[in-house]
Protein backbone atom coordinates (compact mmCIF):
# COMPACT_ATOMS: atom_id res chain seq x y z
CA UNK A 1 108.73 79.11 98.67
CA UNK A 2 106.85 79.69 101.99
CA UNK A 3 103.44 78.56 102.58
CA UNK A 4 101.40 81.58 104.27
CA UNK A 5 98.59 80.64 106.32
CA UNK A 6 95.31 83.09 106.76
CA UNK A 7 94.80 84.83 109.98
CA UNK A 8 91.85 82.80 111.66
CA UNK A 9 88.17 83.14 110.18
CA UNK A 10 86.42 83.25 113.63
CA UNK A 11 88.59 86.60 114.93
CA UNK A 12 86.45 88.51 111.89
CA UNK A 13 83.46 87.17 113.44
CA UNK A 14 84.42 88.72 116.95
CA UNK A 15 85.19 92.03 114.81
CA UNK A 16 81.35 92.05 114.01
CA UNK A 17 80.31 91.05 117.26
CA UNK A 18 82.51 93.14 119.48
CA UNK A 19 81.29 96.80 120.32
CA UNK A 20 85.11 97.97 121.53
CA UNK A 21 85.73 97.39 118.00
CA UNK A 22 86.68 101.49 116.50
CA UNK A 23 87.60 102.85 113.48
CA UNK A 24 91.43 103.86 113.20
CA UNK A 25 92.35 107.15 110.99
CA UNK A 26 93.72 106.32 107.57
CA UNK A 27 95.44 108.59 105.34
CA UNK A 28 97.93 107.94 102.40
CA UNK A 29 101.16 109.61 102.46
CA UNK A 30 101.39 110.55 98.19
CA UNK A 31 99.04 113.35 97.50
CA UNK A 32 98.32 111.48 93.72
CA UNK A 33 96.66 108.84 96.05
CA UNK A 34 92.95 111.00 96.76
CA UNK A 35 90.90 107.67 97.15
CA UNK A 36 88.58 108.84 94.19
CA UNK A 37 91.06 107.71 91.18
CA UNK A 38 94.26 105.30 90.78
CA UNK A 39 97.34 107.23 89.75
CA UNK A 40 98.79 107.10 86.55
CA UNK A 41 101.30 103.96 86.51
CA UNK A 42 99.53 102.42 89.36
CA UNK A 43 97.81 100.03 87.30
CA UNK A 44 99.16 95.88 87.29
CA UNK A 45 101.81 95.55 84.62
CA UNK A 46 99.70 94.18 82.25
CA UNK A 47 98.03 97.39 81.62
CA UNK A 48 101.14 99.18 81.71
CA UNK A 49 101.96 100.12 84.87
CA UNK A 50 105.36 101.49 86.44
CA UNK A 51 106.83 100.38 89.21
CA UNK A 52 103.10 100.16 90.65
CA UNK A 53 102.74 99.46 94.48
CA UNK A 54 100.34 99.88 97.88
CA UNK A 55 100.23 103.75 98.66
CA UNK A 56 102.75 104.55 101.91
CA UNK A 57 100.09 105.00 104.51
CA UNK A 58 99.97 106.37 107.90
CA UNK A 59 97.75 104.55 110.43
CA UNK A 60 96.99 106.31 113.29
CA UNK A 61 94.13 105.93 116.39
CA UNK A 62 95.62 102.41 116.72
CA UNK A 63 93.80 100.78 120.11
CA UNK A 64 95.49 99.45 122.91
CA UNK A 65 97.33 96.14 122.43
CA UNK A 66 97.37 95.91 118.83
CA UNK A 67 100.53 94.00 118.09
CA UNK A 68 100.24 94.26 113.89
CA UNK A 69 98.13 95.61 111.11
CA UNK A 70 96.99 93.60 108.32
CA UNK A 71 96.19 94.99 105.28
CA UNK A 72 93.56 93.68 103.12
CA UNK A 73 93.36 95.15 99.40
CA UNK A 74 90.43 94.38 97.12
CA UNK A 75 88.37 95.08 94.16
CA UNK A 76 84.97 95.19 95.47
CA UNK A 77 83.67 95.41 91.88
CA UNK A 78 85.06 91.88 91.27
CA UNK A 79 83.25 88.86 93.40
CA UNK A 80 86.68 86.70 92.81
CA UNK A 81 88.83 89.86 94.05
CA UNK A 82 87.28 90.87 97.22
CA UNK A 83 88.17 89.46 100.71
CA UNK A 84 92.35 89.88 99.82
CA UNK A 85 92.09 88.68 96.16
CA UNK A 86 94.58 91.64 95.63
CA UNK A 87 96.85 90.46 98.40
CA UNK A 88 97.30 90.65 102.43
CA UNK A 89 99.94 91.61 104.26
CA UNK A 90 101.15 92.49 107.76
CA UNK A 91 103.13 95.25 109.28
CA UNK A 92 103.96 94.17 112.95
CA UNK A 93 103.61 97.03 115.45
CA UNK A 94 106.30 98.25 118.38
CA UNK A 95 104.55 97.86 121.39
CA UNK A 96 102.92 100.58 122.54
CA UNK A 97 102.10 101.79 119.17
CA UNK A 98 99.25 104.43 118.67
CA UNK A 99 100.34 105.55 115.14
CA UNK A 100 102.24 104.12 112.54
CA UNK A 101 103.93 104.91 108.86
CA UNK A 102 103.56 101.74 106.75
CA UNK A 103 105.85 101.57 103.57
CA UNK A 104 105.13 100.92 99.87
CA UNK A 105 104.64 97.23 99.26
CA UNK A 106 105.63 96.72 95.28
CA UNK A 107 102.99 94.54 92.88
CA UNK A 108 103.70 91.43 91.35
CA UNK A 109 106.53 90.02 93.39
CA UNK A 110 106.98 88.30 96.72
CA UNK A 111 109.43 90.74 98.04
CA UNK A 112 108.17 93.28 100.87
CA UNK A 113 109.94 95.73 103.05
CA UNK A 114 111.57 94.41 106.36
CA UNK A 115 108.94 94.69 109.15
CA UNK A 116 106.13 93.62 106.26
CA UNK A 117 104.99 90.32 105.73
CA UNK A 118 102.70 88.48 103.51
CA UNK A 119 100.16 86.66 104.80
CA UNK A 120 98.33 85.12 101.77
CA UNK A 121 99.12 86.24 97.89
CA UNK A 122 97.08 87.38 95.64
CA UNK A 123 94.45 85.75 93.41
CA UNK A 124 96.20 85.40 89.88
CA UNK A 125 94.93 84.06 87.11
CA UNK A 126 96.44 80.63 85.52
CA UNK A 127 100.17 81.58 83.83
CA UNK A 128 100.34 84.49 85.80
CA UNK A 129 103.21 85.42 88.37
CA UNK A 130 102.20 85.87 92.02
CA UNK A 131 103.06 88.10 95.03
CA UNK A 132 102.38 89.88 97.90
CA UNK A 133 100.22 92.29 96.20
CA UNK A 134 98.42 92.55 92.84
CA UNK A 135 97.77 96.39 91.55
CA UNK A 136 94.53 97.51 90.39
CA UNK A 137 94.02 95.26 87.02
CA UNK A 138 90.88 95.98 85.72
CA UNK A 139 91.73 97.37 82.49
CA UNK A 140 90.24 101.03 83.21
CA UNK A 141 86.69 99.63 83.49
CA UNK A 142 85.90 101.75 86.73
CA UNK A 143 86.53 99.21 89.00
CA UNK A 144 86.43 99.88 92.91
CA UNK A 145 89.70 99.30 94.65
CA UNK A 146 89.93 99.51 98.49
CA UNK A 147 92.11 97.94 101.61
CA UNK A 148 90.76 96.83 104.96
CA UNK A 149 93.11 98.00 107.66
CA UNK A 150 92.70 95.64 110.77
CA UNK A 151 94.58 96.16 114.12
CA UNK A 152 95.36 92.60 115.34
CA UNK A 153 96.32 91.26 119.18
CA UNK A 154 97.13 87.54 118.84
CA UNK A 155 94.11 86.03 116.96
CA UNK A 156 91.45 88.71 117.71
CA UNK A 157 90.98 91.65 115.59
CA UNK A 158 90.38 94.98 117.82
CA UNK A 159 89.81 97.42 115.03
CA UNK A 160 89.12 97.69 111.49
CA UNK A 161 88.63 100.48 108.76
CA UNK A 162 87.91 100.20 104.78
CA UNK A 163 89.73 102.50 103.03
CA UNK A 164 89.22 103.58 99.38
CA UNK A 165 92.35 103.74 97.06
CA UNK A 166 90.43 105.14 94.00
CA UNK A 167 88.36 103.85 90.48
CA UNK A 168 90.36 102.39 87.56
């Protein structure tokens, strides 16, 4: 198994201290993903969920330079789940790139679509099976579940936007 590495700390610290930073325009591609409530299925496999996985996204607004996205999913109504406990990954950019259609990324396994990769698992508990990205899990107690979308040149982020995927 690979060991992933996290982007570094002090390029989120320029993102609050730089004023080019924007926001970049965030929409998700399946109308059942509104932002107000998961869909049906989307849940982690533990409470049932189908095939769950990231909503297909389309990121456009993208500044100048930005080589990759990373995509930081949370549950802001869990302390231990925010900053990427849900997973992080990264969809690298062709240069040039102003918009861009990022693919599904499937819960609870390590697998991700070619031109994604994961840059730190999620937070599971102990006996639990990893991956690349953990679906909302909060047994329907109205949790908060969002994803960060950073633009990234080298080790500097240039842009970032918060996102909401919806309440389970």
């Amino acid at each position: 198994m690979k060991i992933f590495t996290l982007k570094s700390v002090t390029a989120l610290t320029a993102l609050v201290l730089s004023a080019n930073a924007f926001a970049m325009d965030v929409t998700f591609d399946d109308a059942a993903w509104n932002g107000k409530k998961i869909p049906e299925g989307q849940q982690c496999l533990n409470y049932e969920g189908k095939s769950p996985a990231t909503p297909s996204m389309t990121v456009s607004n993208i500044p100048a330079g930005a080589e990759s996205l990373v995509f930081v999913y949370n549950d802001v109504s869990n302390k231990r789940m925010q900053h990427g406990g849900h997973g992080m990954v990264e969809f690298a950019l062709p240069k040039g790139a102003t918009s861009a259609e990022i693919p599904r990324v499937f819960g609870h396994t390590y697998e991700v679509p070619v031109g994604i990769e994961m840059v730190a698992e999620y937070r599971s508990r102990k006996g639990e099976v990893g991956g690349a990205y953990k679906p909302p899990c909060s047994g329907g107690k109205n949790h908060l579940y969002t994803v960060d979308v950073q633009a990234w040149q080298g080790d500097m982020v240039l842009s970032e936007t918060t996102v909401e995927m919806g309440r389970y």
